[in-house]
Protein backbone atom coordinates (compact mmCIF):
# COMPACT_ATOMS: atom_id res chain seq x y z
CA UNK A 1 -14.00 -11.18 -35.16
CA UNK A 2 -10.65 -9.90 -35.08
CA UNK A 3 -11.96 -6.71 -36.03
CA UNK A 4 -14.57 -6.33 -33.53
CA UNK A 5 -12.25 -7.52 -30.87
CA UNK A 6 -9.97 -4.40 -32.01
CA UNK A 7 -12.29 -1.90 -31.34
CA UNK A 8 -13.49 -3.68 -28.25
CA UNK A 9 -10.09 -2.94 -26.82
CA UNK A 10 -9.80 0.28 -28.16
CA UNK A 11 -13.12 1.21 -26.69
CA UNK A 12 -11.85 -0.02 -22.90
CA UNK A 13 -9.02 1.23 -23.45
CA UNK A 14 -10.59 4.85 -23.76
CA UNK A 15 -12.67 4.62 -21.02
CA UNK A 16 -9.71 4.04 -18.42
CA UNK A 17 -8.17 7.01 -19.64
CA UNK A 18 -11.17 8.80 -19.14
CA UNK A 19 -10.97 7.69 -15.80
CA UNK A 20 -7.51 8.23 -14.91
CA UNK A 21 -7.88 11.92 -17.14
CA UNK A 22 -10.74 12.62 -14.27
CA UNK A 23 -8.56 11.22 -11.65
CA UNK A 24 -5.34 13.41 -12.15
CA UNK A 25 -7.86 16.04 -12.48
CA UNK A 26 -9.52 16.35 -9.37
CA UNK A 27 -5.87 16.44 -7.47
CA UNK A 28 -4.58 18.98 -9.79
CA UNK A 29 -5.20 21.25 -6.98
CA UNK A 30 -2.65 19.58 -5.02
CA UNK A 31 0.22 20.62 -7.00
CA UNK A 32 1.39 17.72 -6.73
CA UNK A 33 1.30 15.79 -10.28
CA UNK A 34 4.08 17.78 -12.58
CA UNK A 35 3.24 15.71 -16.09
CA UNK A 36 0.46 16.78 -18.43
CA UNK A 37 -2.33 14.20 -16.94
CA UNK A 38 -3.96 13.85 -20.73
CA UNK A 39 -1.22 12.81 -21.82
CA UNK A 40 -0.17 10.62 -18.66
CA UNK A 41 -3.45 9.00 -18.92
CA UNK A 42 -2.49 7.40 -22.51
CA UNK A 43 0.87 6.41 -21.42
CA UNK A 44 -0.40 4.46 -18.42
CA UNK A 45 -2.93 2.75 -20.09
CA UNK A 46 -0.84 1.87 -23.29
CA UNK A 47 2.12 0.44 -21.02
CA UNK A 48 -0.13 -1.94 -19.14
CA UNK A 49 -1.70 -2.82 -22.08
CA UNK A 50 1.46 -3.51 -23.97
CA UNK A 51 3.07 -5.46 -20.65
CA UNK A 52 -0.50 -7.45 -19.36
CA UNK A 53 -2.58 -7.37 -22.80
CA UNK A 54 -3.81 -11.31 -21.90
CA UNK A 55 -5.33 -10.03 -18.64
CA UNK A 56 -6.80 -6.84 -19.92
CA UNK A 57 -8.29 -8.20 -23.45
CA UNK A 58 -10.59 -11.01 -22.59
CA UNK A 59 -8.66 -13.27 -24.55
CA UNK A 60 -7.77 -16.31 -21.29
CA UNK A 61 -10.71 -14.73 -18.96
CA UNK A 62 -13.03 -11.88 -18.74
CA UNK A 63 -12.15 -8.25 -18.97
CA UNK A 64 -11.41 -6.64 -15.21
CA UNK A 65 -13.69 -3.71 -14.29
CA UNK A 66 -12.60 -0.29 -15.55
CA UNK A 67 -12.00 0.73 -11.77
CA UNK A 68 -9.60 -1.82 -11.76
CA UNK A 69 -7.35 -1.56 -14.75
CA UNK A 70 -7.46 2.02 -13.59
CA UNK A 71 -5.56 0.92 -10.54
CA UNK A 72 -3.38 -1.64 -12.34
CA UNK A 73 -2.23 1.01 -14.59
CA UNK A 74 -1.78 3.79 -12.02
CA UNK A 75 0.37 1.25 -9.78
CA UNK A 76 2.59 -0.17 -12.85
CA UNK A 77 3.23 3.97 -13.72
CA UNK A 78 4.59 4.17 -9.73
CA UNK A 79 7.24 1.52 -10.15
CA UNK A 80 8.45 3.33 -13.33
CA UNK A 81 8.98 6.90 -11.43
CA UNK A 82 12.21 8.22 -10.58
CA UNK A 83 13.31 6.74 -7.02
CA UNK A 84 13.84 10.51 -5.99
CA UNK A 85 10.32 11.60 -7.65
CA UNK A 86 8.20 12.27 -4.12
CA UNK A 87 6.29 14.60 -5.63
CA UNK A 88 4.62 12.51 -8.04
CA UNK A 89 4.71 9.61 -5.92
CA UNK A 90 2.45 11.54 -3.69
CA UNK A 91 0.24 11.89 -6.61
CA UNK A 92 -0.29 8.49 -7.56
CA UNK A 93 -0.48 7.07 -3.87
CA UNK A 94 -3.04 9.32 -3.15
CA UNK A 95 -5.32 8.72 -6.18
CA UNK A 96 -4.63 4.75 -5.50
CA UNK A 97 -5.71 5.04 -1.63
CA UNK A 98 -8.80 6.87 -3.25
CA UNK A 99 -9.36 4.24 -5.82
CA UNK A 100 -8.39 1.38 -3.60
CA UNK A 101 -11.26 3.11 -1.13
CA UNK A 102 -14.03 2.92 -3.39
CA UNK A 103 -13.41 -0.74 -4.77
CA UNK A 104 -13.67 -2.09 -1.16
CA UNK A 105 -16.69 -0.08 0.05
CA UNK A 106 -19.10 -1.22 -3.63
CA UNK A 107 -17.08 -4.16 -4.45
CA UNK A 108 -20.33 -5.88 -5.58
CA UNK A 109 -20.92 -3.12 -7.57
CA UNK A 110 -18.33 -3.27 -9.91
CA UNK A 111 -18.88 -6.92 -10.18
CA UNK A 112 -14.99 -7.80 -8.48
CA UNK A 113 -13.74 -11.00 -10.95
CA UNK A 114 -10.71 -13.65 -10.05
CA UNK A 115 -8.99 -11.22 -12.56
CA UNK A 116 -9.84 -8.26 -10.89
CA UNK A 117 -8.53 -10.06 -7.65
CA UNK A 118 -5.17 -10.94 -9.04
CA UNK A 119 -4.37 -7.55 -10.47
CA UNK A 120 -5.43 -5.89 -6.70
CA UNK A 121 -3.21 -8.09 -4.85
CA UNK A 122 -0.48 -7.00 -7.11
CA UNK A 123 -1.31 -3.31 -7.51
CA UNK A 124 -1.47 -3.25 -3.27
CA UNK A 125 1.72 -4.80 -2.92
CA UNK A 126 3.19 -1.73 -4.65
CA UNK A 127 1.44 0.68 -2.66
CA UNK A 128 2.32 -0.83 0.41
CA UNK A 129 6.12 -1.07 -0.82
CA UNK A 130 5.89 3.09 -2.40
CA UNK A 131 4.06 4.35 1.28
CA UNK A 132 6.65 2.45 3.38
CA UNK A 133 9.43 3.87 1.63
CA UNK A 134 7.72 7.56 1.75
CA UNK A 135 6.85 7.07 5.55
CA UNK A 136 10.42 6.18 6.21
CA UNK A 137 12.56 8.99 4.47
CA UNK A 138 12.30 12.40 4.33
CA UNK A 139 10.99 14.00 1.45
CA UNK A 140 12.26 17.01 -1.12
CA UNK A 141 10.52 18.99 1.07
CA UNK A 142 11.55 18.24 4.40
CA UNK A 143 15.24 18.18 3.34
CA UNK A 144 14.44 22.28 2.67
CA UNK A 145 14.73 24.70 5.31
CA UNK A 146 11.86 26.40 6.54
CA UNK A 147 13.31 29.47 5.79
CA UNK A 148 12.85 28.50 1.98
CA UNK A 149 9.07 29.23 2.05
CA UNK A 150 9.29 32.42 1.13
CA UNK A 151 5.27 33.03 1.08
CA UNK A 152 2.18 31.86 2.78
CA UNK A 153 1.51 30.58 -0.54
CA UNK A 154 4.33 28.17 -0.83
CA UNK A 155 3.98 27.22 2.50
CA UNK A 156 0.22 26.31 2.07
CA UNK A 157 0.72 24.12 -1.28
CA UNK A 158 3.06 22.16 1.10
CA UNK A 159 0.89 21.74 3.54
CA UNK A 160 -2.11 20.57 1.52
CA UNK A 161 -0.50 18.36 -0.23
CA UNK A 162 0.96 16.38 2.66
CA UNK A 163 -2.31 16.48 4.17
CA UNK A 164 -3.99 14.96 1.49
CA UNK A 165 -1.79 12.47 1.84
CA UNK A 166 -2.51 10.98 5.34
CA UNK A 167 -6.51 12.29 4.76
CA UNK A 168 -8.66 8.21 4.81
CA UNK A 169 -11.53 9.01 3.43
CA UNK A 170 -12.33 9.99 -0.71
CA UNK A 171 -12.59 13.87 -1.26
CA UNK A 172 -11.51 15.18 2.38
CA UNK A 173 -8.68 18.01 0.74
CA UNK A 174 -11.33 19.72 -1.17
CA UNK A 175 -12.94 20.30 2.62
CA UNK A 176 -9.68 22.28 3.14
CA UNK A 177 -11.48 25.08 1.00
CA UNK A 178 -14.41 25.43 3.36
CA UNK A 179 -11.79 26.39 6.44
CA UNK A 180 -11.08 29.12 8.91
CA UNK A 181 -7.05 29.58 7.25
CA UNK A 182 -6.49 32.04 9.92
CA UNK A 183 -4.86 29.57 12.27
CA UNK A 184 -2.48 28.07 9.89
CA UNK A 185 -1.66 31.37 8.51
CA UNK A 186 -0.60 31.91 12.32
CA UNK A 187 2.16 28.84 12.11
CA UNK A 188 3.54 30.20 9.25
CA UNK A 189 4.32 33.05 10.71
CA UNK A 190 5.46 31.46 13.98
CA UNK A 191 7.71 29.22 11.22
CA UNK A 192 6.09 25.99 11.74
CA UNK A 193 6.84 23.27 9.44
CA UNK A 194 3.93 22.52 7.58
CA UNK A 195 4.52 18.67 7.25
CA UNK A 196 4.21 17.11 11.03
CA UNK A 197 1.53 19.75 11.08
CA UNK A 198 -0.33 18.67 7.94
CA UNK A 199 -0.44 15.02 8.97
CA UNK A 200 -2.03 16.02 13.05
CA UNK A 201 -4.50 18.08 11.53
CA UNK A 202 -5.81 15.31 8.77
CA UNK A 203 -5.81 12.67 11.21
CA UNK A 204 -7.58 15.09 13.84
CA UNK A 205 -10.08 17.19 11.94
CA UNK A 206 -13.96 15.77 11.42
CA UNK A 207 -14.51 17.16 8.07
CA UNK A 208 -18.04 16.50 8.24
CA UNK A 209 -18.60 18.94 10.73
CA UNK A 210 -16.37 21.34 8.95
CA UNK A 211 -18.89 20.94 5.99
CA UNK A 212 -22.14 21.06 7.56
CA UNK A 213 -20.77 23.96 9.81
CA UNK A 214 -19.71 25.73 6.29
CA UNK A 215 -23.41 25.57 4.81
């Protein structure tokens, strides 16, 4: 049994870092996440396993869902990030607001355990704690002039990636692709900051009209 039980965790344990691998994947756009995500993936998982291997293995109650110990994992990684890290704690907020997102709308789906419940509460209380502190101090790059983007370029990673920050809904940066950039091209020439700006226009813009307007 002790066998089996092996490659039972071994098994779940793959499939989470599947999961997080496809995760840190679909933000790599963002510029935001500076570690290799393969490798971040294993690391996550194998620190939560090593820390919280009774709630992950069965052994006192049933396994969690996969979306779950995703979340765990992704929220245990936060607290271990350098306190002056923004950058990355960008990344993992944003992929936990995602994740977060999609638990609550098919909840029944993924079959949501007492288990699943306790490691939620706890993975939310560090989210809550990480976007307070983020909301309520300036970040690396607010502390940087405006004269320090020296291209539209860098001024445009900066402004995508705080936008996917305050963006609600799953998937709503990738919509960013399907814009008129004219306008924004426009404040960086007028030498807007990109921040304040980035978090009006996510809060502002119907992306579902950009989309079906894009087809």
């Amino acid at each position: 049994m002790g066998i089996f039980s092996k490659f039972k965790d071994n098994y779940e344990k793959n499939l989470v870092i599947e999961i997080l691998n496809d995760q840190f994947k679909r933000i790599e756009s963002l510029g935001l996440l500076t570690f290799n995500h393969k490798k971040l993936s294993v690391e996550l998982v194998e620190k939560l396993w090593n820390e919280s291997a009774s709630y992950l293995n069965g052994s006192i109650h049933k396994r969690p869902a996969r979306i779950v110990f995703s979340i765990a994992a992704l929220s245990n990684g936060l607290e271990c990030l350098a306190e002056d890290d923004v950058q990355n704690q960008k990344a993992f907020l944003v992929l936990l607001r995602d994740l977060f997102a999609e638990v609550d709308v098919n909840r029944n789906q993924y079959g949501i355990k007492a288990v699943d419940v306790e490691l939620l509460e706890i993975a939310s209380k560090i989210y809550v704690e990480f976007s307070q502190d983020l909301s309520s101090e300036k970040s690396v790059s607010e502390q940087v002039s405006l004269e320090s983007y020296q291209t539209w370029d860098e001024w445009y990673a900066v402004f995508q990636a705080e936008a996917a920050f305050h963006f609600e809904q799953l998937g709503k940066f990738n919509c960013l692709e399907y814009m008129d950039k004219s306008p924004l091209q426009r404040a960086y020439e007028d030498n807007v900051d990109p921040k304040p700006l980035a978090k009006v226009f996510a809060e502002n813009t119907n992306f579902e009209t950009v989309l079906k307007n894009s087809v």
